[in-house]
Structures are given as structure tokens and as C-alpha cells.
C-alpha atoms as a PDB file:
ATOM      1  CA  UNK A   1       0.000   0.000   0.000  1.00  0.00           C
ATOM      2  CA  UNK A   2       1.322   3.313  -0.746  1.00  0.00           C
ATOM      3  CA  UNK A   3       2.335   5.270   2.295  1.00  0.00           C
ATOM      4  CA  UNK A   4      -0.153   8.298   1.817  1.00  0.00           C
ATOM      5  CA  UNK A   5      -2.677   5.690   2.003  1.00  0.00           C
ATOM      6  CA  UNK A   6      -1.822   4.543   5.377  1.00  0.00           C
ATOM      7  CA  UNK A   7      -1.840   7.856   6.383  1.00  0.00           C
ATOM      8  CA  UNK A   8      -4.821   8.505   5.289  1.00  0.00           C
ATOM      9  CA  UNK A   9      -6.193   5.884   7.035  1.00  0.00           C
ATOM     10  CA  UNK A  10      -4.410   6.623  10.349  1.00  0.00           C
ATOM     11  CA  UNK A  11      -6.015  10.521  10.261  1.00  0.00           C
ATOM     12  CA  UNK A  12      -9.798   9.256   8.600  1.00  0.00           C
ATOM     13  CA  UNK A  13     -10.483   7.928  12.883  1.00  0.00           C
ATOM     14  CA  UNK A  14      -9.596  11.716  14.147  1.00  0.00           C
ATOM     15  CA  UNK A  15     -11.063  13.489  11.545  1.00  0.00           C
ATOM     16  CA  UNK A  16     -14.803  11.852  11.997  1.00  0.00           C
ATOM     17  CA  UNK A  17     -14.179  12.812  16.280  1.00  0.00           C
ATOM     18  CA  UNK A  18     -13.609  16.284  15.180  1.00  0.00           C
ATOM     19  CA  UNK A  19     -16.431  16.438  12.925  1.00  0.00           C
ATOM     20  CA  UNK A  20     -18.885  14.604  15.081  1.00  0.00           C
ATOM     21  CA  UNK A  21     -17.671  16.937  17.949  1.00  0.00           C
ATOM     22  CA  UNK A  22     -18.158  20.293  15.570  1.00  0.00           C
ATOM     23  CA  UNK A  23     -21.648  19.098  14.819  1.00  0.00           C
ATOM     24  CA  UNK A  24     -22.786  18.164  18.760  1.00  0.00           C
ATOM     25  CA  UNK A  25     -21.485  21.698  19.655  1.00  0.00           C
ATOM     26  CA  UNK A  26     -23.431  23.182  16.560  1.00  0.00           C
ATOM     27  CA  UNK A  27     -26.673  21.640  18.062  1.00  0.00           C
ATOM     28  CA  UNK A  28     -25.907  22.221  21.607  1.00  0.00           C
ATOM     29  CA  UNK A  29     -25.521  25.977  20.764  1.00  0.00           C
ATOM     30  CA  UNK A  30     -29.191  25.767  18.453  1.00  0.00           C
ATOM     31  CA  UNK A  31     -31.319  24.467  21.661  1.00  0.00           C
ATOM     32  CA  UNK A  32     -29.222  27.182  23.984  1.00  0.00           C
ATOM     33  CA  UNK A  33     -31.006  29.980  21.817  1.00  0.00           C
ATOM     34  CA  UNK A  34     -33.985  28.191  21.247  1.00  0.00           C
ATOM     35  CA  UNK A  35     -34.370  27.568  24.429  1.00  0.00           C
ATOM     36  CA  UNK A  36     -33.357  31.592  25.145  1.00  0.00           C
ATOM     37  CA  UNK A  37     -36.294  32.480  22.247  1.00  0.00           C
ATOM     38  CA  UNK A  38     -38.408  30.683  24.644  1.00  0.00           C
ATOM     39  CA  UNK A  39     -38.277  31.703  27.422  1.00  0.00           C
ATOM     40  CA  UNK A  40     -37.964  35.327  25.729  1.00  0.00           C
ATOM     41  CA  UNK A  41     -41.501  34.480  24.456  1.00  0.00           C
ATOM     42  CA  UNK A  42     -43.159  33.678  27.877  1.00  0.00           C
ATOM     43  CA  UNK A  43     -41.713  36.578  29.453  1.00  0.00           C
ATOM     44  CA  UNK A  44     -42.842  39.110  26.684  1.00  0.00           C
ATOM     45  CA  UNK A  45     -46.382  37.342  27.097  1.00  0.00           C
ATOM     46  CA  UNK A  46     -46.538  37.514  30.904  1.00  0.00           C
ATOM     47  CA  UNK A  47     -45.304  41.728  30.373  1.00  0.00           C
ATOM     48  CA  UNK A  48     -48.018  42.063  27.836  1.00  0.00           C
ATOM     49  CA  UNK A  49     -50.870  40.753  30.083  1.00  0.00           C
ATOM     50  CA  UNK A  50     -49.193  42.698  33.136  1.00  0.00           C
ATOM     51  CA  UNK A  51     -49.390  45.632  30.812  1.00  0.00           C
ATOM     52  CA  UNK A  52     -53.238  44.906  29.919  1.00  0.00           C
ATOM     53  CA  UNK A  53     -54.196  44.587  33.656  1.00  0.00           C
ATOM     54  CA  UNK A  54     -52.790  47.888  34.652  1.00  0.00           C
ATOM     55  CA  UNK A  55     -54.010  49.937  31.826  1.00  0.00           C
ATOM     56  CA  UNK A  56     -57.427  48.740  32.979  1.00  0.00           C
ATOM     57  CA  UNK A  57     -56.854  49.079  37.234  1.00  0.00           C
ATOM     58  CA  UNK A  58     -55.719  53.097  35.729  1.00  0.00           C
ATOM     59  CA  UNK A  59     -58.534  53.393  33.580  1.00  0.00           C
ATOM     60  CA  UNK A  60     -61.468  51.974  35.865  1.00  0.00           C
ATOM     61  CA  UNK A  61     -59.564  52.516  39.551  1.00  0.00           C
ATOM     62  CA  UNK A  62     -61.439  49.378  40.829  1.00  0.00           C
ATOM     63  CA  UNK A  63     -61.033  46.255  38.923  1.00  0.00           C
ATOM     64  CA  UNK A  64     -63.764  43.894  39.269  1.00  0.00           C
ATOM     65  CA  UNK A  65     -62.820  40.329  40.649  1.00  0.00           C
ATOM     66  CA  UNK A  66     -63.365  38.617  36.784  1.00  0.00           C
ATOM     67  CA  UNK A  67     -60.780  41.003  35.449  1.00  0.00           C
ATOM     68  CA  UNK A  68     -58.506  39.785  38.552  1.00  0.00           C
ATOM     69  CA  UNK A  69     -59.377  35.861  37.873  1.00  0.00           C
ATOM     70  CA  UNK A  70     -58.677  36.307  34.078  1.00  0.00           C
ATOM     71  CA  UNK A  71     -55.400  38.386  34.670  1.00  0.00           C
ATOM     72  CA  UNK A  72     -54.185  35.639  37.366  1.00  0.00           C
ATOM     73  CA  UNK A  73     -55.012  32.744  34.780  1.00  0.00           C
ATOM     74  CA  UNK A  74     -53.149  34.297  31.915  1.00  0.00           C
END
């Protein structure tokens, strides 16, 4: 067998642990942000409703007790 063969051979193991290693961190970075976009999302809801629910305790000074249920279920 021609030497650059062997070679070839004895680099082809390391080379597919590098890869596979590249690719795990690629994914292991994707679910970190999705999991950021996520949580992002919840948080942006829970401001929005917050938002909603004072607006309306400012506008009517008493809020009646649905308003209260509804705002504590969203």
C-alpha cells in the first residue's frame, strides 16, 4: 500500500471525532437559543398581560374580581 494511504487511514479515525464533535457543539448551541427564544416568548407574554391589567386598574380605579381571575389565569 502506498504510504499516503496509510496515512490517510491513520487521520480518517480523528477526523470523523472532530467532525462529530463540531456538529454536537453546533446543536448544543441551536437548543441554547432556542431555548433563550423561549423563554424570551413567555416573558414578553406575561409583560403584555401585566401591561393589559394595569391599563385597565388606571382606567377603571377598581377592577372587578373577573378582570382579577382572568389576569391571574393568563
Amino acid at each position: 500500500m502506498p504510504c499516503w494511504v496509510q496515512i490517510a487511514q491513520g487521520l480518517l479515525t480523528p477526523m470523523i471525532a472532530i467532525i462529530t464533535t463540531y456538529i454536537a457543539w453546533q446543536q448544543w448551541n441551536a437548543t441554547k437559543l432556542k431555548m433563550r427564544m423561549e423563554r424570551y416568548e413567555r416573558r414578553l407574554k406575561i409583560y403584555q398581560e401585566t401591561h393589559k391589567f394595569i391599563s385597565e386598574v388606571i382606567r377603571d380605579v377598581k377592577p372587578e374580581l373577573p378582570q382579577m381571575y382572568g389576569f391571574y389565569s393568563k
